[in-house]
Protein backbone atom coordinates (compact mmCIF):
# COMPACT_ATOMS: atom_id res chain seq x y z
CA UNK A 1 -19.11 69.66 25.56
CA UNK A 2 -19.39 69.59 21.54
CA UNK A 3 -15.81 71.07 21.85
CA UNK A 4 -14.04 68.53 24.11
CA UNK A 5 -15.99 65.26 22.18
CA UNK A 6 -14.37 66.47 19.13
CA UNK A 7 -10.43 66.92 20.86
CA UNK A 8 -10.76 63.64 22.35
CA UNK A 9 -13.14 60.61 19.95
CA UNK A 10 -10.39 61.05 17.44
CA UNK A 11 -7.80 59.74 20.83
CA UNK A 12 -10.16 57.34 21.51
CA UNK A 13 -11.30 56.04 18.19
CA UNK A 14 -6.92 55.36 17.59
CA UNK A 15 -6.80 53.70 21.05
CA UNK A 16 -9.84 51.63 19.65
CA UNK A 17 -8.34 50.47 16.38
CA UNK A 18 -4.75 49.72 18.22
CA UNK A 19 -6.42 47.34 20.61
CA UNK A 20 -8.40 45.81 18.01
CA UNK A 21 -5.13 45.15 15.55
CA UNK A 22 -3.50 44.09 18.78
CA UNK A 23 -6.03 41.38 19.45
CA UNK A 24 -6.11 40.35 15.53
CA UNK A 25 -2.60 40.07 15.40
CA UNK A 26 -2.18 38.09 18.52
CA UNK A 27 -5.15 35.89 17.38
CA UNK A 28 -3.47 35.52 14.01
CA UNK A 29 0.06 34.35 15.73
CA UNK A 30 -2.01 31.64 17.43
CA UNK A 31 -4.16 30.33 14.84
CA UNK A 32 -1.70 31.04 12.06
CA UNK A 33 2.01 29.18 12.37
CA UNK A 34 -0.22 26.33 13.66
CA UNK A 35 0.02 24.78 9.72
CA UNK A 36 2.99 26.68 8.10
CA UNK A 37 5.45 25.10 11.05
CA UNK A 38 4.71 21.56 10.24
CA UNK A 39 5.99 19.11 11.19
CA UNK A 40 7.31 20.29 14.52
CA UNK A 41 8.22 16.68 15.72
CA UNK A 42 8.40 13.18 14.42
CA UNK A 43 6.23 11.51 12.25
CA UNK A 44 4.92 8.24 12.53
CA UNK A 45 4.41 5.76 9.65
CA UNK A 46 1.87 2.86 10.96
CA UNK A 47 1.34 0.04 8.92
CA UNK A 48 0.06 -3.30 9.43
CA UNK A 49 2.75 -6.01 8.82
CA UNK A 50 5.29 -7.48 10.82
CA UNK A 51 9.48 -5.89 10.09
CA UNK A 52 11.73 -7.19 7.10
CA UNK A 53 8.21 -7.87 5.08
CA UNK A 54 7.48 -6.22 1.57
CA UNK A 55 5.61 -3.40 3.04
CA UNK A 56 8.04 -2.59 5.51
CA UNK A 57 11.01 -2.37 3.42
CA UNK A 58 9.21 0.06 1.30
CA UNK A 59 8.01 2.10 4.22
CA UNK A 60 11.42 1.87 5.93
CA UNK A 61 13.04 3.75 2.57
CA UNK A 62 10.81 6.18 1.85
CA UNK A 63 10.32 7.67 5.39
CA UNK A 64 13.97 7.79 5.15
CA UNK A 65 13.34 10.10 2.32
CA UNK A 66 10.46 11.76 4.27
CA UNK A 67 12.82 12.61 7.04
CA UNK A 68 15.16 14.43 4.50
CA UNK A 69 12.09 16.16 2.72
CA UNK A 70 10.35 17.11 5.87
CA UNK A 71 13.29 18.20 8.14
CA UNK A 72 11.79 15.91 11.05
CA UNK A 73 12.14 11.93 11.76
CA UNK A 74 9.74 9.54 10.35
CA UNK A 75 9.60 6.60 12.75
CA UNK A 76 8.05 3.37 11.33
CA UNK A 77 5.65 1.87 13.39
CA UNK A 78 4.63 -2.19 12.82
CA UNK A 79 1.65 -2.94 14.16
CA UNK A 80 0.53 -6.25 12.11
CA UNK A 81 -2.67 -8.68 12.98
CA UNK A 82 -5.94 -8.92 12.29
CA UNK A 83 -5.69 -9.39 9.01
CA UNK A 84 -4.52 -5.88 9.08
CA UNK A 85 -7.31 -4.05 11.41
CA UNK A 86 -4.99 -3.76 14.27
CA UNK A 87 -2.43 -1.62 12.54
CA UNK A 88 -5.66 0.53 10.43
CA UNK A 89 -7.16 1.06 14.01
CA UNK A 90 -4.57 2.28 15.58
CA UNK A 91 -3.86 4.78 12.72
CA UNK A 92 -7.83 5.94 12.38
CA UNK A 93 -7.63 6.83 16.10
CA UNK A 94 -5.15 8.93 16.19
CA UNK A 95 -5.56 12.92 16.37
CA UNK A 96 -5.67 14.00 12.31
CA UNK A 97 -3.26 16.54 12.88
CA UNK A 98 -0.36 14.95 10.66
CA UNK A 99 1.77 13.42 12.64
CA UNK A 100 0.41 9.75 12.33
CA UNK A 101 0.38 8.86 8.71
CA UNK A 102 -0.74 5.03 7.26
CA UNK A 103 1.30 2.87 5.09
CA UNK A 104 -1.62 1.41 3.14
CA UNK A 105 -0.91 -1.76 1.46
CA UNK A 106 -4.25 -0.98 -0.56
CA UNK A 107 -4.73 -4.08 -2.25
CA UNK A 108 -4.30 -6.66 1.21
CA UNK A 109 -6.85 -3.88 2.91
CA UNK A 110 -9.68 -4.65 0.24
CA UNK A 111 -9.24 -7.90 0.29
CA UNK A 112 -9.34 -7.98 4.06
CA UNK A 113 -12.34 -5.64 3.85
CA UNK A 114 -14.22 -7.93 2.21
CA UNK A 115 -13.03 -11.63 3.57
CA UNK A 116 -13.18 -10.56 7.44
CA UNK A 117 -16.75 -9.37 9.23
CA UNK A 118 -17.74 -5.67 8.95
CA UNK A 119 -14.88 -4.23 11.41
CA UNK A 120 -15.46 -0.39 12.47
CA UNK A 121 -12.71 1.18 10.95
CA UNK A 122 -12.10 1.11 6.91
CA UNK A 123 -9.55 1.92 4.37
CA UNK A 124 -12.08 4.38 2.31
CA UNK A 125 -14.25 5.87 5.33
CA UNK A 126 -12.21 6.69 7.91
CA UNK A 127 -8.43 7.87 6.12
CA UNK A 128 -7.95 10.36 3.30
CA UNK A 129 -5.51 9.66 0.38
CA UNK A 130 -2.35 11.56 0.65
CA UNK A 131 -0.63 9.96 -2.60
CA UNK A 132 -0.15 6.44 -4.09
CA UNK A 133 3.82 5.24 -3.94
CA UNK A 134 4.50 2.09 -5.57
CA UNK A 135 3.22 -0.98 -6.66
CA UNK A 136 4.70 -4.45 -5.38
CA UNK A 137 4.15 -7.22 -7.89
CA UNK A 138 3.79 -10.82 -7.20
CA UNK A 139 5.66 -13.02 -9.65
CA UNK A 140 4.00 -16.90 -10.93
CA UNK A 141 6.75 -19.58 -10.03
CA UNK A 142 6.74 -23.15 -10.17
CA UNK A 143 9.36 -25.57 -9.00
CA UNK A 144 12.70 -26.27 -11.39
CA UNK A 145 11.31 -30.31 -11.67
CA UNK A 146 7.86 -28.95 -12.91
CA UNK A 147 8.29 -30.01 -17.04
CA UNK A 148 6.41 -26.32 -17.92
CA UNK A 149 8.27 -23.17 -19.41
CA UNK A 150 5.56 -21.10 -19.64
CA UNK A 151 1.92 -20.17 -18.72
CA UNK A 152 0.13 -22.16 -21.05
CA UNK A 153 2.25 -25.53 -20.84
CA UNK A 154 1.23 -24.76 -16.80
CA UNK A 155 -2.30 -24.44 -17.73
CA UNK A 156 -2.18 -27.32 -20.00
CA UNK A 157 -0.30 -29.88 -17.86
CA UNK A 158 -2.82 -28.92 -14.89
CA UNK A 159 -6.12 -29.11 -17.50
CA UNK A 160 -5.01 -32.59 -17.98
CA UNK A 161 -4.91 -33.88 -14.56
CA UNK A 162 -7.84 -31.64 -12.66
CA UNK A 163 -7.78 -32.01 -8.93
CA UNK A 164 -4.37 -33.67 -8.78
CA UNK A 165 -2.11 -30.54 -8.54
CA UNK A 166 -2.12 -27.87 -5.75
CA UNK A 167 -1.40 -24.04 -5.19
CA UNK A 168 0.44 -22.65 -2.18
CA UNK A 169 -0.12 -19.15 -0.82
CA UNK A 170 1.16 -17.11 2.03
CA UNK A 171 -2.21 -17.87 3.70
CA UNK A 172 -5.27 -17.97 3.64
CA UNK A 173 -7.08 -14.42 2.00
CA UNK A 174 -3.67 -12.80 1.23
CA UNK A 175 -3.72 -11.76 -1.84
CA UNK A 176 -1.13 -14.66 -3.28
CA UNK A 177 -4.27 -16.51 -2.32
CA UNK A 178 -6.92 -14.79 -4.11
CA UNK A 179 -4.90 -13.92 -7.07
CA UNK A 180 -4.85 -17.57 -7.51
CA UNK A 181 -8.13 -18.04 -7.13
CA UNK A 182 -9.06 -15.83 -10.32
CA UNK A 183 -5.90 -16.92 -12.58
CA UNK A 184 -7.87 -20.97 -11.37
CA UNK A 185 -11.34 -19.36 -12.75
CA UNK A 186 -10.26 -17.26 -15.43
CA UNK A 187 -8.06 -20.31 -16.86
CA UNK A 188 -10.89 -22.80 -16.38
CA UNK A 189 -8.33 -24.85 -13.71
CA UNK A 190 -9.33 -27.38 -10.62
CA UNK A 191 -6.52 -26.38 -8.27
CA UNK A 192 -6.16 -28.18 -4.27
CA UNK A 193 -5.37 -24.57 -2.22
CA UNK A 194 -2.58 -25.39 0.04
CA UNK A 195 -2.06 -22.14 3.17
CA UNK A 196 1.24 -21.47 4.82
CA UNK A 197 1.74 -18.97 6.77
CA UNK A 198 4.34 -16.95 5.19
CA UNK A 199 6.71 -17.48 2.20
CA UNK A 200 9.13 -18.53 4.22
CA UNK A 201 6.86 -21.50 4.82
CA UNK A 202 6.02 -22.38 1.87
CA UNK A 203 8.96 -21.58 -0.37
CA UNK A 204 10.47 -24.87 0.84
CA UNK A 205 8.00 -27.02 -0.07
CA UNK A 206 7.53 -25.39 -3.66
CA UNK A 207 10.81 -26.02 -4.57
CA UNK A 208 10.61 -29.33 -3.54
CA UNK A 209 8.01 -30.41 -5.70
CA UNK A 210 5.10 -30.99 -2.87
CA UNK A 211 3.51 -27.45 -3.99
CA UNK A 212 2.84 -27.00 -7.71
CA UNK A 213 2.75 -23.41 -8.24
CA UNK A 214 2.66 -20.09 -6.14
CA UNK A 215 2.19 -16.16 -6.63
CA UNK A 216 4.80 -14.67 -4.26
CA UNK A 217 6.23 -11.70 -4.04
CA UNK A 218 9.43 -10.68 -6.01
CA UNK A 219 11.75 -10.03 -3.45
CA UNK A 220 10.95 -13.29 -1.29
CA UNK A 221 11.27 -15.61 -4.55
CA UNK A 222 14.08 -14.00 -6.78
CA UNK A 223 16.48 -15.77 -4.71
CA UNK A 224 15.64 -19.08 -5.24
CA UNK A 225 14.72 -18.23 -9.25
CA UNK A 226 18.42 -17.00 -9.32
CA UNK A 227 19.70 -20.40 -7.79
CA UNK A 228 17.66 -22.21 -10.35
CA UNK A 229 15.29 -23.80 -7.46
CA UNK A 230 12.45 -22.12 -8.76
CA UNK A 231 11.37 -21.11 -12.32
CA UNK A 232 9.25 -17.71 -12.84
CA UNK A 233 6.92 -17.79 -15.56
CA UNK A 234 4.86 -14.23 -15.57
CA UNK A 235 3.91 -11.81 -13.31
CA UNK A 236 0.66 -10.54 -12.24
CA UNK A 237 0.66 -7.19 -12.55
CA UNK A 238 -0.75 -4.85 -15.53
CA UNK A 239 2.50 -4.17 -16.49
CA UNK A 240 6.36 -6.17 -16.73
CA UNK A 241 8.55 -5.28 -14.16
CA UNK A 242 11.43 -3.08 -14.88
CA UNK A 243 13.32 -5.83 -13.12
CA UNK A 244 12.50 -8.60 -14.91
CA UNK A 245 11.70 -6.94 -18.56
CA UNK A 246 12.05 -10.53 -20.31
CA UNK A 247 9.18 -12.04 -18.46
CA UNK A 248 5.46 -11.43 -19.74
CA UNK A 249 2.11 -10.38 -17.42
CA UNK A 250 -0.30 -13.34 -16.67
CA UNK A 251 -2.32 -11.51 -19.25
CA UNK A 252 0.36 -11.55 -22.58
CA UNK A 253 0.48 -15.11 -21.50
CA UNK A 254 -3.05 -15.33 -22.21
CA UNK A 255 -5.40 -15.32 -19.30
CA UNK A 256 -6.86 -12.33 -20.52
CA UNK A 257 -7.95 -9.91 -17.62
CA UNK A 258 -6.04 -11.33 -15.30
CA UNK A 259 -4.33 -8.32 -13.14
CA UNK A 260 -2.88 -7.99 -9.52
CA UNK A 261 -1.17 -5.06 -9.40
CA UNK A 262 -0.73 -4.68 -5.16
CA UNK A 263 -0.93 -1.22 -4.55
CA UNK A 264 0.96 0.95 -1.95
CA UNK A 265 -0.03 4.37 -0.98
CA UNK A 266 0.35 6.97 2.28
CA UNK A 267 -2.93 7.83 3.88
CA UNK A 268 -4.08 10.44 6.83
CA UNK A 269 -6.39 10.06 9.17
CA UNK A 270 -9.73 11.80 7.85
CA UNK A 271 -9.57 15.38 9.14
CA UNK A 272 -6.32 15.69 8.83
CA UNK A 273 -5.58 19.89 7.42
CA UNK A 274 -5.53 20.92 3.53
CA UNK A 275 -1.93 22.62 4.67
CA UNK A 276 -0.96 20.03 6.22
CA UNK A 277 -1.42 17.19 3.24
CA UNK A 278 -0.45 20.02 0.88
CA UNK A 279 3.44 19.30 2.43
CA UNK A 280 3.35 16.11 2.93
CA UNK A 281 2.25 15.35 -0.77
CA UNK A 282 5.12 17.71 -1.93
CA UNK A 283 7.31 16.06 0.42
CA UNK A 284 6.48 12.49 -0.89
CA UNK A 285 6.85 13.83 -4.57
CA UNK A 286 10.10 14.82 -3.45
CA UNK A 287 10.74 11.82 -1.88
CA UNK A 288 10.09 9.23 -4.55
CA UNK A 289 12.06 11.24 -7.21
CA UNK A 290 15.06 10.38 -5.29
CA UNK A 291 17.49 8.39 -8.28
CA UNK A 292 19.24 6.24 -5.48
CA UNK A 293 15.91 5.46 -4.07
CA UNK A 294 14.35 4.05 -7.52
CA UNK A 295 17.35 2.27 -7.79
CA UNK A 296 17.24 -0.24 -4.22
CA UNK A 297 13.98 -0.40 -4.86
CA UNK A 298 13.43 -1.79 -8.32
CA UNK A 299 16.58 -4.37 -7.23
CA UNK A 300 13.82 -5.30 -5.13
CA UNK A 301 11.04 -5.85 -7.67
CA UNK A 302 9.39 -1.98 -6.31
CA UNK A 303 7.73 -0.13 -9.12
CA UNK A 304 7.52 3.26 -7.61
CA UNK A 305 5.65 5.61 -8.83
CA UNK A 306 3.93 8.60 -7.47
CA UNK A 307 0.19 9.09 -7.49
CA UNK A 308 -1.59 12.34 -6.50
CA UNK A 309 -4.42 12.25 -3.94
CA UNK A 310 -6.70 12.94 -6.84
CA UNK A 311 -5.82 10.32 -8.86
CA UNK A 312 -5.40 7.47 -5.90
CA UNK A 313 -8.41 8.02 -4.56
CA UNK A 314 -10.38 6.27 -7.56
CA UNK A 315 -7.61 3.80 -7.85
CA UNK A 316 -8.56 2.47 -4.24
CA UNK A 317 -12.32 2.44 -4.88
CA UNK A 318 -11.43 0.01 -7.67
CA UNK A 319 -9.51 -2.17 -5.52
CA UNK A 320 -11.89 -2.44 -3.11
CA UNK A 321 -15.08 -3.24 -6.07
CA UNK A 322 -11.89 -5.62 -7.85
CA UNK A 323 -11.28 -7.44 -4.89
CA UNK A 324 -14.68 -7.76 -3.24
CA UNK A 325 -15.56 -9.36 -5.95
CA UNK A 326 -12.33 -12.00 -6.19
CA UNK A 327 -13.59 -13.07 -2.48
CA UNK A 328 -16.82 -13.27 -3.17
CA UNK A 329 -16.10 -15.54 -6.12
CA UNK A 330 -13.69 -17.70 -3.76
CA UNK A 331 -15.91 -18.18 -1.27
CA UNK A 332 -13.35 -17.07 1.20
CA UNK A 333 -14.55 -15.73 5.04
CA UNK A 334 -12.10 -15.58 7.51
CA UNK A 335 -13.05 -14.64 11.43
């Protein structure tokens, strides 16, 4: 017996350990690819604004970018209302396995965070960063007929005649609302708030005169600055805009503080793999160092500009405090 158990538990002990790499291996060509193969189909991009907006033109051009980077399409998906929700829902929901990404227009999500009721899904809590892309600065413009030239002759000329001018925004809690609503406190101004829904609603009436001064967005006002209708004065970002280098920030022009930079980043569902937003950061690296890209987009009044997860994460926590507190100050509440 001793004899024959030592011929055959070295057979059986080899059988043993081929069945047992068999089964690792074949567990390990499951589990394994799962990550390293991504993506295996398209992508979508989800964000919460109607087409041929600021945010979609940006998302439009980099997940053309994406598409190169990642080998797979990136299909824009616009899914505005609600202030926003509709489009951050619908994103949250989905399974975190990469292939539904968010187009976060950071600084419109804090202030709809904090202007709308408690809603169940939020910017911070339910999405992980992925990596910041750009920042899309509103501009201060006036009509032509208005007798300023700069920020202070504005501030002046409206100091001197306090509730007889008014301010027009895209609507009510956008931020070309609230912005206005700090640059009125910080400046010490008694401003008649006039909603539209849209620039393309209210751009008319600013030029004419009825409006006295707006923060809009670069790409929906340049036009009419360029035909002389309108006359920009500063704009509200931290920073001057490689697009318009001669004109100063809010701030050089002496409201001290003043900053609305409108932040842009690409966010995942929370969940989503470490593999998985390992590519998709290199892939938006990639993306944004793309020369022709830089180029259409700062001849749009884009500053793009990529942000690792890291480093965007804090940003949007101090969005959401900067903002919270702009719309607590106005007094806004929408529902």
């Amino acid at each position: 017996m001793t004899r024959l158990f030592k011929q055959h538990h070295p057979t059986r002990l080899s059988a043993l350990r081929v069945t047992l790499t068999g089964i690792i291996m074949a567990a390990a060509a499951l589990s394994g690819p799962a990550h390293a193969e991504y993506p295996e189909r398209s992508i979508q991009l989800v964000l919460s604004f109607p087409p041929a907006g600021a945010t979609d033109i940006l998302a439009r051009a980099i997940g053309q970018k994406l598409s190169e980077a990642l080998g797979q399409n990136v299909i824009v998906e616009n899914k505005p209302g609600g202030g926003g929700i509709i489009g951050l829902t619908y994103a949250a929901k989905a399974a975190p396995d990469g292939y539904t990404l968010y187009m976060a227009a950071v600084t419109n999500a804090a202030i709809a965070a904090a202007a709308y009721s408690p809603k169940p899904v939020h910017l911070i809590k339910d999405f992980m960063p992925v990596a910041g892309v750009a920042t899309v600065p509103h501009m201060l413009v006036v009509p032509a007929s208005l007798p300023v030239q700069n920020v202070g002759q504005l501030i002046s000329l409206f100091k001197a005649s306090p509730g007889k001018y008014n301010f027009a925004s895209q609507g009510a809690g956008t931020l070309s609302h609230l912005e206005s609503e700090v640059f009125m406190t910080t400046a010490g101004l008694d401003l008649v708030h006039v909603p539209y829904k849209g620039s393309s609603q209210a751009l008319p009436d600013l030029m004419a005169g009825i409006a006295s001064m707006m923060f809009d967005s670069i790409p929906a006002s340049m036009p009419h600055v360029k035909s002389g209708k309108l006359r920009v004065l500063a704009v509200a970002s931290s920073k001057r805009v490689s697009l318009l280098p001669n004109v100063p920030t809010v701030d050089e022009s002496g409201v001290k503080g003043f900053e609305a930079n409108n932040l842009f980043g690409i966010s995942a569902p929370k969940g989503t793999p470490a593999p998985v937003l390992a590519k998709l950061t290199k892939a938006i690296q990639t993306a944004l160092s793309s020369p022709d890209l830089k180029q259409r987009m700062q001849a749009q009044g884009v500053e793009l500009k990529y942000t690792p997860a890291e480093e965007f994460a804090p940003l949007i926590e101090q969005e959401f405090k900067t903002w919270g507190k702009a719309v607590e100050m106005a007094k806004v509440k929408l529902d």
